[in-house]
PDB file of N, CA and C in Angstrom:
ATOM      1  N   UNK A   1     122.296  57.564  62.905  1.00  0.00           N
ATOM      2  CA  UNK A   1     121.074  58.073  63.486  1.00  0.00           C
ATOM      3  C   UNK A   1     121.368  59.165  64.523  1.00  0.00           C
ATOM      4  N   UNK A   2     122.540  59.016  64.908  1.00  0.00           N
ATOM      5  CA  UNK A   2     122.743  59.995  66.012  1.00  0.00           C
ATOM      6  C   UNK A   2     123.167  61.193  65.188  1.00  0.00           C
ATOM      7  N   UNK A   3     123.724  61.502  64.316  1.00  0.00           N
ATOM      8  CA  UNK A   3     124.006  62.912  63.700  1.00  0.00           C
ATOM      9  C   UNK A   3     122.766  63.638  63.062  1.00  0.00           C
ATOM     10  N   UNK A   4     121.752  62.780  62.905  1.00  0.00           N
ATOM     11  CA  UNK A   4     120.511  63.376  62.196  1.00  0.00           C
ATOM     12  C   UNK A   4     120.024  63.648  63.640  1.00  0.00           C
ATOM     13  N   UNK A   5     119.921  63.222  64.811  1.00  0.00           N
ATOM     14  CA  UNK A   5     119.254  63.441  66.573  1.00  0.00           C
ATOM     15  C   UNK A   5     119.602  64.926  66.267  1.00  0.00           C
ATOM     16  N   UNK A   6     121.020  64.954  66.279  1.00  0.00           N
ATOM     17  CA  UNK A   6     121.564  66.164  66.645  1.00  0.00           C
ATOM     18  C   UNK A   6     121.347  67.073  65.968  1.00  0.00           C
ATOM     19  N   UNK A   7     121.237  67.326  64.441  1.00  0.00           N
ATOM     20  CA  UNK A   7     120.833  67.832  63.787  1.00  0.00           C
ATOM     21  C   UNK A   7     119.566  68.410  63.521  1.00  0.00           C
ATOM     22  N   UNK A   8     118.542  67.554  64.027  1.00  0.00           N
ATOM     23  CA  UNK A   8     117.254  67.837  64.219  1.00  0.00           C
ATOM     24  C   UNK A   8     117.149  68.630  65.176  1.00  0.00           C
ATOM     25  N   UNK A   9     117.237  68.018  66.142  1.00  0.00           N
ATOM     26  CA  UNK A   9     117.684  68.947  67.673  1.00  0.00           C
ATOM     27  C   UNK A   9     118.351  70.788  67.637  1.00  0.00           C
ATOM     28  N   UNK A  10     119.209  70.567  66.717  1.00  0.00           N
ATOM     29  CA  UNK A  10     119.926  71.618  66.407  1.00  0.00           C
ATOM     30  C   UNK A  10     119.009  72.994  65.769  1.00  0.00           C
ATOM     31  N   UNK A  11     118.508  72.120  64.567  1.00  0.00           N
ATOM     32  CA  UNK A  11     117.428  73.036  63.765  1.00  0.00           C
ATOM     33  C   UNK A  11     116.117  73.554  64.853  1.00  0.00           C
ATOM     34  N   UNK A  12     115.631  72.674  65.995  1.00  0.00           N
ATOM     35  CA  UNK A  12     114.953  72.887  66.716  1.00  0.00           C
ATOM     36  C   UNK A  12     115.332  74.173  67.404  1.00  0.00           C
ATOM     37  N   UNK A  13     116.292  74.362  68.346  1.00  0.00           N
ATOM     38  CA  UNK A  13     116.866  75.297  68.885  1.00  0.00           C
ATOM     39  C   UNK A  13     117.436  76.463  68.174  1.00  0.00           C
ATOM     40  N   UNK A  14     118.499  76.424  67.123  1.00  0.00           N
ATOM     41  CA  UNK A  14     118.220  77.468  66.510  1.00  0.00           C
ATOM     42  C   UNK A  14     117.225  78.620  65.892  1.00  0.00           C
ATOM     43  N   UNK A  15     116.110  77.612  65.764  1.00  0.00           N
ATOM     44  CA  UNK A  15     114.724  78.320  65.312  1.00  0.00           C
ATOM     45  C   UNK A  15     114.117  79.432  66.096  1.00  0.00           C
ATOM     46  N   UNK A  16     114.479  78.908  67.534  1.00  0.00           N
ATOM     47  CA  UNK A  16     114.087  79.531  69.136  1.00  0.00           C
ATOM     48  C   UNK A  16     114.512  80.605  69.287  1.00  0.00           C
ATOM     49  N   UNK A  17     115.809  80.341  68.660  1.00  0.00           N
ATOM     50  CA  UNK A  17     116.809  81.664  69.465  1.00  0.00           C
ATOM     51  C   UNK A  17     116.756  82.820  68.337  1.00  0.00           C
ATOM     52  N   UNK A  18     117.489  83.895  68.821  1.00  0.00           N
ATOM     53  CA  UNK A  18     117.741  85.135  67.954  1.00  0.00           C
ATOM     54  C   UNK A  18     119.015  85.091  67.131  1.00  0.00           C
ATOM     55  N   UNK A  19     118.771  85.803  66.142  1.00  0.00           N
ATOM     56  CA  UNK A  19     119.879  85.474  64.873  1.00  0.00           C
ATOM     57  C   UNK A  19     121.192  85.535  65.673  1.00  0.00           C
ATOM     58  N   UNK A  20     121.604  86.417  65.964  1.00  0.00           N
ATOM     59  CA  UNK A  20     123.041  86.100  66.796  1.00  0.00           C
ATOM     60  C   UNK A  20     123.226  84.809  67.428  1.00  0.00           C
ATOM     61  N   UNK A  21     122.298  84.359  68.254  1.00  0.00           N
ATOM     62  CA  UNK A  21     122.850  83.232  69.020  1.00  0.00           C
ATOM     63  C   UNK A  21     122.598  81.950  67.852  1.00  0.00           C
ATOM     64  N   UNK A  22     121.902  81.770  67.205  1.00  0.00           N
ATOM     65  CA  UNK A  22     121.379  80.883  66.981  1.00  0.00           C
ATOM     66  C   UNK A  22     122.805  80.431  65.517  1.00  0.00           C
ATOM     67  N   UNK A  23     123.213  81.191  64.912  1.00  0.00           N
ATOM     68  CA  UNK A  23     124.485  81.173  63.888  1.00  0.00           C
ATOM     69  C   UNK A  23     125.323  80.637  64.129  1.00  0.00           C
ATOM     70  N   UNK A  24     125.874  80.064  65.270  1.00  0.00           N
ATOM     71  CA  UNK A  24     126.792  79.209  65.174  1.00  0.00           C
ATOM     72  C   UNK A  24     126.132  77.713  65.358  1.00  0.00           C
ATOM     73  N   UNK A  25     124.948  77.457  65.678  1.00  0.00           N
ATOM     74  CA  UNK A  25     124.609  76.234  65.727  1.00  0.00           C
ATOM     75  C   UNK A  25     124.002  76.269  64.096  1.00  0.00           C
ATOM     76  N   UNK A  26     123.589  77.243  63.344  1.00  0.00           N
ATOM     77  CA  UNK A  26     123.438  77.240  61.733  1.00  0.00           C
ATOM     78  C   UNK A  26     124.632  76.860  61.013  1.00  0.00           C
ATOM     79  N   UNK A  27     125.794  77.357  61.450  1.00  0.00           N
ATOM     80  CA  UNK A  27     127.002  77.244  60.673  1.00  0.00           C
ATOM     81  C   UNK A  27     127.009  75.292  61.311  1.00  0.00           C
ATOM     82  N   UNK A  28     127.000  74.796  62.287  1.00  0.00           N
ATOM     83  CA  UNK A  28     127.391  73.335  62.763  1.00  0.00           C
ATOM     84  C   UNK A  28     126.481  72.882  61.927  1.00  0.00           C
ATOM     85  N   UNK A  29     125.387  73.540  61.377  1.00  0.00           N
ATOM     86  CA  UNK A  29     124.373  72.364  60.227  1.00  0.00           C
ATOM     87  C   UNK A  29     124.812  71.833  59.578  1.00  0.00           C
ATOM     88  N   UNK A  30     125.809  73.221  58.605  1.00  0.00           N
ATOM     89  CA  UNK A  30     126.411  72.904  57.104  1.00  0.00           C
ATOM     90  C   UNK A  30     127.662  72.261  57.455  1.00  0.00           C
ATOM     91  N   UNK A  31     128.567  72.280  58.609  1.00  0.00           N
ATOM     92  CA  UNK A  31     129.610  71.724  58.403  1.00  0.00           C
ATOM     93  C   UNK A  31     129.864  70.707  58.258  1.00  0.00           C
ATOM     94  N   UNK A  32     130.309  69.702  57.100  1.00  0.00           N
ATOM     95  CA  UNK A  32     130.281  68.628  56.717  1.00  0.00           C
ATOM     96  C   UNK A  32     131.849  67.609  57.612  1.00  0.00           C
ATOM     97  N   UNK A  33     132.581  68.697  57.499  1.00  0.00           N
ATOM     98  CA  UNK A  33     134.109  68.521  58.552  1.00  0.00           C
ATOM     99  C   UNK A  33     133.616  67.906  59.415  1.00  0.00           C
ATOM    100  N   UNK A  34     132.876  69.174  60.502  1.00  0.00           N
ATOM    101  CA  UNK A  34     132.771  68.762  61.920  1.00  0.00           C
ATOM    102  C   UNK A  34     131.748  67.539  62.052  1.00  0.00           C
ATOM    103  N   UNK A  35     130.772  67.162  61.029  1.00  0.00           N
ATOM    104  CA  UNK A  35     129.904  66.067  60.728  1.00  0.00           C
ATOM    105  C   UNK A  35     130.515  64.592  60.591  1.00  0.00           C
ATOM    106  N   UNK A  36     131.962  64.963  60.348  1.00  0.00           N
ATOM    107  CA  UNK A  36     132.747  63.781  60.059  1.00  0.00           C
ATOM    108  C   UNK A  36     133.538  63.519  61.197  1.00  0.00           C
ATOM    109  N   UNK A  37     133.560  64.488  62.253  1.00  0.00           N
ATOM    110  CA  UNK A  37     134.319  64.442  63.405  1.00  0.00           C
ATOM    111  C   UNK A  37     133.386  64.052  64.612  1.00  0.00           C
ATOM    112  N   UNK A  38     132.287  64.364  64.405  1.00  0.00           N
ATOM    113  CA  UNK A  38     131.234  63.962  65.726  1.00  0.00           C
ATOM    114  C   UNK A  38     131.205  62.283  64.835  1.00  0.00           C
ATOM    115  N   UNK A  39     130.717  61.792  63.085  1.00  0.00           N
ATOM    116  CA  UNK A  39     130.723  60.533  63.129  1.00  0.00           C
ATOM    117  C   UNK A  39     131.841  59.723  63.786  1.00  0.00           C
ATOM    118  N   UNK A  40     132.933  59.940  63.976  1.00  0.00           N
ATOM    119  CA  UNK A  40     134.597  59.386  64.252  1.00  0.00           C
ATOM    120  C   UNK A  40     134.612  59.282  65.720  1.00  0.00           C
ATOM    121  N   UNK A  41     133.877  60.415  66.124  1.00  0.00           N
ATOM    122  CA  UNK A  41     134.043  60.083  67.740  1.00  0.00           C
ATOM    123  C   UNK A  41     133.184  58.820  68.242  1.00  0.00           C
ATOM    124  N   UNK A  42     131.591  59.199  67.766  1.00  0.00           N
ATOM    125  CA  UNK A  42     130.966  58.003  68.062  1.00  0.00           C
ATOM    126  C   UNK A  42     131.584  56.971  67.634  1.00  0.00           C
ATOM    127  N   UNK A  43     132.129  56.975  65.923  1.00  0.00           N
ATOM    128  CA  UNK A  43     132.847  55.367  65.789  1.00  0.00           C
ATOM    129  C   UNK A  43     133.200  54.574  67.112  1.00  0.00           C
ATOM    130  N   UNK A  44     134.490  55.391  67.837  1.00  0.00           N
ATOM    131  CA  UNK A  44     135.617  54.912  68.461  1.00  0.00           C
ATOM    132  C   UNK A  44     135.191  54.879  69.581  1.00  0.00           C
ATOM    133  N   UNK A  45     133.828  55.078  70.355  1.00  0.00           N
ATOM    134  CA  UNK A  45     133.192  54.728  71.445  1.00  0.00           C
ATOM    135  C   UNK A  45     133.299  55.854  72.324  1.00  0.00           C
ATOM    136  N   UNK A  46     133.563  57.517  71.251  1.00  0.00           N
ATOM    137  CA  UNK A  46     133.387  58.417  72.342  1.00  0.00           C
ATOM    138  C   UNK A  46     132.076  59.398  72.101  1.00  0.00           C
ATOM    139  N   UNK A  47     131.634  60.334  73.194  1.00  0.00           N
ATOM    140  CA  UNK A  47     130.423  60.644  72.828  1.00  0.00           C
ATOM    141  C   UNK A  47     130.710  61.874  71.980  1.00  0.00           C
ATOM    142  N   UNK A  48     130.135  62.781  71.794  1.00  0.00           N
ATOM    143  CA  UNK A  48     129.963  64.068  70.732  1.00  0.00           C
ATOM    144  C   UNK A  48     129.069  64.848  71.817  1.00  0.00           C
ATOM    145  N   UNK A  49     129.371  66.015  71.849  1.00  0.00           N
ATOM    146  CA  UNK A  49     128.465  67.270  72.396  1.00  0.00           C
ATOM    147  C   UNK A  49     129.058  68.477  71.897  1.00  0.00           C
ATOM    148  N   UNK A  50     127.926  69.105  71.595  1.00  0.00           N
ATOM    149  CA  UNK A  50     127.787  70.375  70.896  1.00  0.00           C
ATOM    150  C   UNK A  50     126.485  71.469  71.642  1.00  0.00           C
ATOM    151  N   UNK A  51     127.343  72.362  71.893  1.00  0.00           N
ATOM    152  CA  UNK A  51     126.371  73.548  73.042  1.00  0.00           C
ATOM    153  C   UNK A  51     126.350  74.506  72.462  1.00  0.00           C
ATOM    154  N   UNK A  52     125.346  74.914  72.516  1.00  0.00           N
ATOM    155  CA  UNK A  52     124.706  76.348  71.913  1.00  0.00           C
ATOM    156  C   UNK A  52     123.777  76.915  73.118  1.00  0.00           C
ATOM    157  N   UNK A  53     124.090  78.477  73.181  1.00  0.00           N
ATOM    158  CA  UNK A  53     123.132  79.094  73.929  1.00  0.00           C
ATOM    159  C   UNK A  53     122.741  80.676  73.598  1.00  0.00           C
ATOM    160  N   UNK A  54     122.254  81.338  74.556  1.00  0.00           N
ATOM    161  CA  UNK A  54     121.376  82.488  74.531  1.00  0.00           C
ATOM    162  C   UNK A  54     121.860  83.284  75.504  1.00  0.00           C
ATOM    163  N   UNK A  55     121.469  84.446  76.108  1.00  0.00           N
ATOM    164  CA  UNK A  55     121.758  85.466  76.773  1.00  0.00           C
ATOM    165  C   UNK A  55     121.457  84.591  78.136  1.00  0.00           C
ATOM    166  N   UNK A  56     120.537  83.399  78.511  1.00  0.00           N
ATOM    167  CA  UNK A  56     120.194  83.143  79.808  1.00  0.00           C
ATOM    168  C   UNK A  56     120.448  81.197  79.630  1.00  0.00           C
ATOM    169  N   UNK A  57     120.451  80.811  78.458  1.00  0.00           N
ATOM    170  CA  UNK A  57     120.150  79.334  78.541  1.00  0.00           C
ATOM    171  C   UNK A  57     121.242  78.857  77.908  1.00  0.00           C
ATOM    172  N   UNK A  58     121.615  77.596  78.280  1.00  0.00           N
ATOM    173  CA  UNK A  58     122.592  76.629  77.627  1.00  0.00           C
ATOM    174  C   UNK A  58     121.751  75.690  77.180  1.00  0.00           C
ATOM    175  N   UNK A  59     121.996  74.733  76.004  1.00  0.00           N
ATOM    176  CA  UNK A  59     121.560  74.139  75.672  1.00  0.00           C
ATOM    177  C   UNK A  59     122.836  72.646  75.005  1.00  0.00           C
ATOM    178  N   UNK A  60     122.590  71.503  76.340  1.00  0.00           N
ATOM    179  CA  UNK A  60     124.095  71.117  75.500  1.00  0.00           C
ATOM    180  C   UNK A  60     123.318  69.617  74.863  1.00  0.00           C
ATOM    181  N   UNK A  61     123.902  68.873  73.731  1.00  0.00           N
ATOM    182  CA  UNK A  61     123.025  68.059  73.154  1.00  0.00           C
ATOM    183  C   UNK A  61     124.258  67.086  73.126  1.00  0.00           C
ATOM    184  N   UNK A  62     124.155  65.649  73.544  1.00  0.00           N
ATOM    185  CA  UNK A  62     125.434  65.414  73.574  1.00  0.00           C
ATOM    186  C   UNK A  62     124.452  63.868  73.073  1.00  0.00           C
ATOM    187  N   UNK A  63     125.521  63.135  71.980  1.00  0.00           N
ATOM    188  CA  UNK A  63     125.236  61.567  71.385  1.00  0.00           C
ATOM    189  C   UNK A  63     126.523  60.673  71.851  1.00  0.00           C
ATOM    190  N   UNK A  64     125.516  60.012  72.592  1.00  0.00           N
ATOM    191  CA  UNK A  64     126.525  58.659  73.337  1.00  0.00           C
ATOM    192  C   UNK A  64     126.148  57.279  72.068  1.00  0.00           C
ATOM    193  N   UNK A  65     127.918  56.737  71.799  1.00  0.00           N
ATOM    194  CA  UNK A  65     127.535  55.749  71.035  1.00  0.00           C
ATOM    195  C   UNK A  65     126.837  54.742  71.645  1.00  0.00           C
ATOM    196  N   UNK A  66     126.242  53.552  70.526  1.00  0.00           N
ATOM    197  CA  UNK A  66     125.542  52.594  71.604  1.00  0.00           C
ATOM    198  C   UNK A  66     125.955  51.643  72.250  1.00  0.00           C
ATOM    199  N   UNK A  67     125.703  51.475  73.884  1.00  0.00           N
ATOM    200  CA  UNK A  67     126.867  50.738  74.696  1.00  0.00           C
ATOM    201  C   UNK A  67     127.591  51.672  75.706  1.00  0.00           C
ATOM    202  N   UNK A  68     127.572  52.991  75.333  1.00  0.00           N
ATOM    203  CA  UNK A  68     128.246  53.527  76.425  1.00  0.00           C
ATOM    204  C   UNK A  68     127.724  53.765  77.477  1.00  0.00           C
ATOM    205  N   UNK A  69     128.482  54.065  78.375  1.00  0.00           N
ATOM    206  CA  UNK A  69     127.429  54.264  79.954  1.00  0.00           C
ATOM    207  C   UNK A  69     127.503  56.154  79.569  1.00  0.00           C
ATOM    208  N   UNK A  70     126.671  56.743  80.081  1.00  0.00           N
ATOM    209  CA  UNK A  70     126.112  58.194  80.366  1.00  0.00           C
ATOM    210  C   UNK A  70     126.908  58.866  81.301  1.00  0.00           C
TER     211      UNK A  70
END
């Protein structure tokens, strides 16, 4: 559930931004690799964050497995 958060989240923000910024959080959609590396982290009780931004904004989206403290 947490890779679809992020994913959703992702598509959200990319939509916002301008084609330049927004392409590397397009390319993190399709990557099925790095999809297998944010699942592995949560496995093992670590969190995942992935930041994307714009000329003025950061945007960082980070999935804590469940149980971890924040």
């Amino acid at each position: 559930m947490a890779l679809r958060w992020l994913q959703e989240r992702t598509r959200h923000i990319t939509d916002q931004l301008d084609a330049a910024y927004a392409q590397p959080g397009r390319h993190w959609l399709t990557d099925e690799p790095e999809h297998e590396r944010a699942l592995a982290y949560l496995a093992t009780g670590t969190a995942y964050q992935l930041t994307l931004y714009d000329e003025n904004t950061r945007y960082v989206l980070v999935a804590y497995p469940r149980g971890a403290a924040s």
